[in-house]
C-alpha atoms as a PDB file:
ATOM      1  CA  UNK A   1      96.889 112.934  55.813  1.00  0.00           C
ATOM      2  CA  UNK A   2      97.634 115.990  56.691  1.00  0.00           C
ATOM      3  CA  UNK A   3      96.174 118.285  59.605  1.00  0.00           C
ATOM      4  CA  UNK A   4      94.918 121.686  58.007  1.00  0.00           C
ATOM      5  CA  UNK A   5      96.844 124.720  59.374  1.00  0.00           C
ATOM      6  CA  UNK A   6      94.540 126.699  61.759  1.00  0.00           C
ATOM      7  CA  UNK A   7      93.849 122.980  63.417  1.00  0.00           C
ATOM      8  CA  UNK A   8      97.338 122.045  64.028  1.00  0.00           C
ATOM      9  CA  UNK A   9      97.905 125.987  65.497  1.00  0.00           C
ATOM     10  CA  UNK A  10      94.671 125.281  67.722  1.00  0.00           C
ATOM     11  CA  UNK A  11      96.121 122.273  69.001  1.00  0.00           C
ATOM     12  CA  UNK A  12     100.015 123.946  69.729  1.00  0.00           C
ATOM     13  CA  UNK A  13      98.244 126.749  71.293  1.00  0.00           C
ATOM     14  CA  UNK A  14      96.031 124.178  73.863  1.00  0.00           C
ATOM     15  CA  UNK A  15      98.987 122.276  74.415  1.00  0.00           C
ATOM     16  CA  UNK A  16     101.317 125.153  75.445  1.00  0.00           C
ATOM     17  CA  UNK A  17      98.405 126.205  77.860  1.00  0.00           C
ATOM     18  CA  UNK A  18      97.567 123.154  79.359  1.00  0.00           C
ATOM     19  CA  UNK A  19     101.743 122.668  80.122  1.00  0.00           C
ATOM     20  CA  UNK A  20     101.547 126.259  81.742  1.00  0.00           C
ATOM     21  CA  UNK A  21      99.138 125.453  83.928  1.00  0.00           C
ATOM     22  CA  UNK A  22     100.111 122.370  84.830  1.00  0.00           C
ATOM     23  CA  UNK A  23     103.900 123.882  85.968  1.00  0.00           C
ATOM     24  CA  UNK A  24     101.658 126.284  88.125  1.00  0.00           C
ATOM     25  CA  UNK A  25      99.952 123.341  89.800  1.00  0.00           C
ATOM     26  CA  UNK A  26      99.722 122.514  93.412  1.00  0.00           C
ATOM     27  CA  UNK A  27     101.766 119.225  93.828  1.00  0.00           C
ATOM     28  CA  UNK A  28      99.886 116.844  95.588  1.00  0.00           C
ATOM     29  CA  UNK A  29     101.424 115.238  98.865  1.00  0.00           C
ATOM     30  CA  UNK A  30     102.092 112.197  99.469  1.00  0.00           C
ATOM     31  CA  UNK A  31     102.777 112.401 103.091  1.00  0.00           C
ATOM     32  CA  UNK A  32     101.511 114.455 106.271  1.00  0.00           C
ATOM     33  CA  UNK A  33     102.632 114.792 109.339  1.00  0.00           C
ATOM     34  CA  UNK A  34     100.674 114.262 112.443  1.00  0.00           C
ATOM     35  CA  UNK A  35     100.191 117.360 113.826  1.00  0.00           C
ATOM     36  CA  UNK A  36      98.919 118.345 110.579  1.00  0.00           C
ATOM     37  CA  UNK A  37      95.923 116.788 110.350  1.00  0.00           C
ATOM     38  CA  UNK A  38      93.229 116.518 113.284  1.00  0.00           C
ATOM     39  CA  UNK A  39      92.627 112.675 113.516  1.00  0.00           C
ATOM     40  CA  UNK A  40      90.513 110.918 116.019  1.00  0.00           C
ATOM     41  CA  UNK A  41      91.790 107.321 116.811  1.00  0.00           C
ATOM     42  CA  UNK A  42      89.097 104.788 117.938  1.00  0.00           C
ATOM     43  CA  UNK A  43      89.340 101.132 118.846  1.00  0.00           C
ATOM     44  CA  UNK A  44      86.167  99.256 119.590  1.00  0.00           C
ATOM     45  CA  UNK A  45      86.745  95.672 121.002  1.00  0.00           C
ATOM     46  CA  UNK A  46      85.381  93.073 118.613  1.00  0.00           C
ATOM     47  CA  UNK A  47      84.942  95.233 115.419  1.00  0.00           C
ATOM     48  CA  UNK A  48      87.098  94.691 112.133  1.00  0.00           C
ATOM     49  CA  UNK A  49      84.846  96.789 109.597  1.00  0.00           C
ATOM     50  CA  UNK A  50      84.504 100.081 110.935  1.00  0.00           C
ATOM     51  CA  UNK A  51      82.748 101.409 108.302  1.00  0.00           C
ATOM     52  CA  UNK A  52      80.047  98.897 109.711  1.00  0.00           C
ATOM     53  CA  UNK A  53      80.499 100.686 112.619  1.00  0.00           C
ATOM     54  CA  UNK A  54      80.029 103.894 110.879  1.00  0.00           C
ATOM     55  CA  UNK A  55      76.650 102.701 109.215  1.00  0.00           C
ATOM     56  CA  UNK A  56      75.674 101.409 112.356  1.00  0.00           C
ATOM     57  CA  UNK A  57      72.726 102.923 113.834  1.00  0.00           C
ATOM     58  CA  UNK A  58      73.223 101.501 117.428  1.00  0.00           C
ATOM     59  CA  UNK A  59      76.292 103.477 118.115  1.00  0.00           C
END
Protein backbone atom coordinates (compact mmCIF):
# COMPACT_ATOMS: atom_id res chain seq x y z
CA UNK A 1 0.00 0.00 0.00
CA UNK A 2 1.33 2.88 -0.77
CA UNK A 3 1.38 6.33 1.23
CA UNK A 4 -0.07 9.17 -1.14
CA UNK A 5 2.53 11.91 -1.86
CA UNK A 6 1.57 15.10 0.09
CA UNK A 7 1.23 12.48 3.27
CA UNK A 8 4.56 10.98 3.05
CA UNK A 9 6.05 14.91 2.48
CA UNK A 10 3.91 15.85 5.71
CA UNK A 11 5.44 13.22 7.58
CA UNK A 12 9.45 14.01 6.24
CA UNK A 13 8.73 17.53 6.98
CA UNK A 14 7.47 16.65 10.95
CA UNK A 15 10.20 14.39 11.25
CA UNK A 16 13.02 16.77 10.18
CA UNK A 17 11.42 19.28 12.74
CA UNK A 18 10.94 17.25 15.55
CA UNK A 19 15.01 16.04 15.05
CA UNK A 20 15.83 19.90 15.00
CA UNK A 21 14.41 20.53 17.97
CA UNK A 22 15.35 17.81 19.71
CA UNK A 23 19.41 18.63 18.82
CA UNK A 24 18.46 22.11 20.38
CA UNK A 25 17.27 20.46 23.58
CA UNK A 26 18.41 21.02 27.07
CA UNK A 27 20.11 17.69 28.13
CA UNK A 28 18.86 16.61 31.22
CA UNK A 29 21.40 15.92 34.18
CA UNK A 30 21.95 13.21 35.74
CA UNK A 31 24.02 14.48 38.51
CA UNK A 32 24.33 17.76 40.77
CA UNK A 33 26.60 18.85 42.88
CA UNK A 34 25.99 19.94 46.37
CA UNK A 35 26.40 23.34 46.41
CA UNK A 36 24.05 23.42 43.65
CA UNK A 37 21.07 22.68 45.08
CA UNK A 38 19.75 24.12 48.55
CA UNK A 39 18.91 20.88 50.54
CA UNK A 40 17.79 20.68 54.08
CA UNK A 41 18.92 17.39 55.84
CA UNK A 42 16.65 16.16 58.72
CA UNK A 43 16.87 13.11 60.93
CA UNK A 44 14.08 12.46 63.37
CA UNK A 45 14.81 9.57 65.87
CA UNK A 46 12.37 6.72 65.36
CA UNK A 47 10.92 7.68 61.89
CA UNK A 48 11.53 5.51 58.63
CA UNK A 49 8.68 7.08 56.33
CA UNK A 50 9.22 10.61 56.21
CA UNK A 51 6.71 11.33 53.98
CA UNK A 52 4.55 10.22 57.10
CA UNK A 53 6.29 12.74 58.68
CA UNK A 54 5.49 15.15 56.02
CA UNK A 55 1.63 14.33 56.20
CA UNK A 56 1.85 14.50 59.72
CA UNK A 57 -0.10 17.11 61.30
CA UNK A 58 1.63 16.95 64.78
CA UNK A 59 4.90 18.22 63.56
Amino acid sequence: MRMCTPIRGLLMALAVMFGTAMAFAPIPRITWEHREVRLVQFHEPDIYNYSALLLSENK
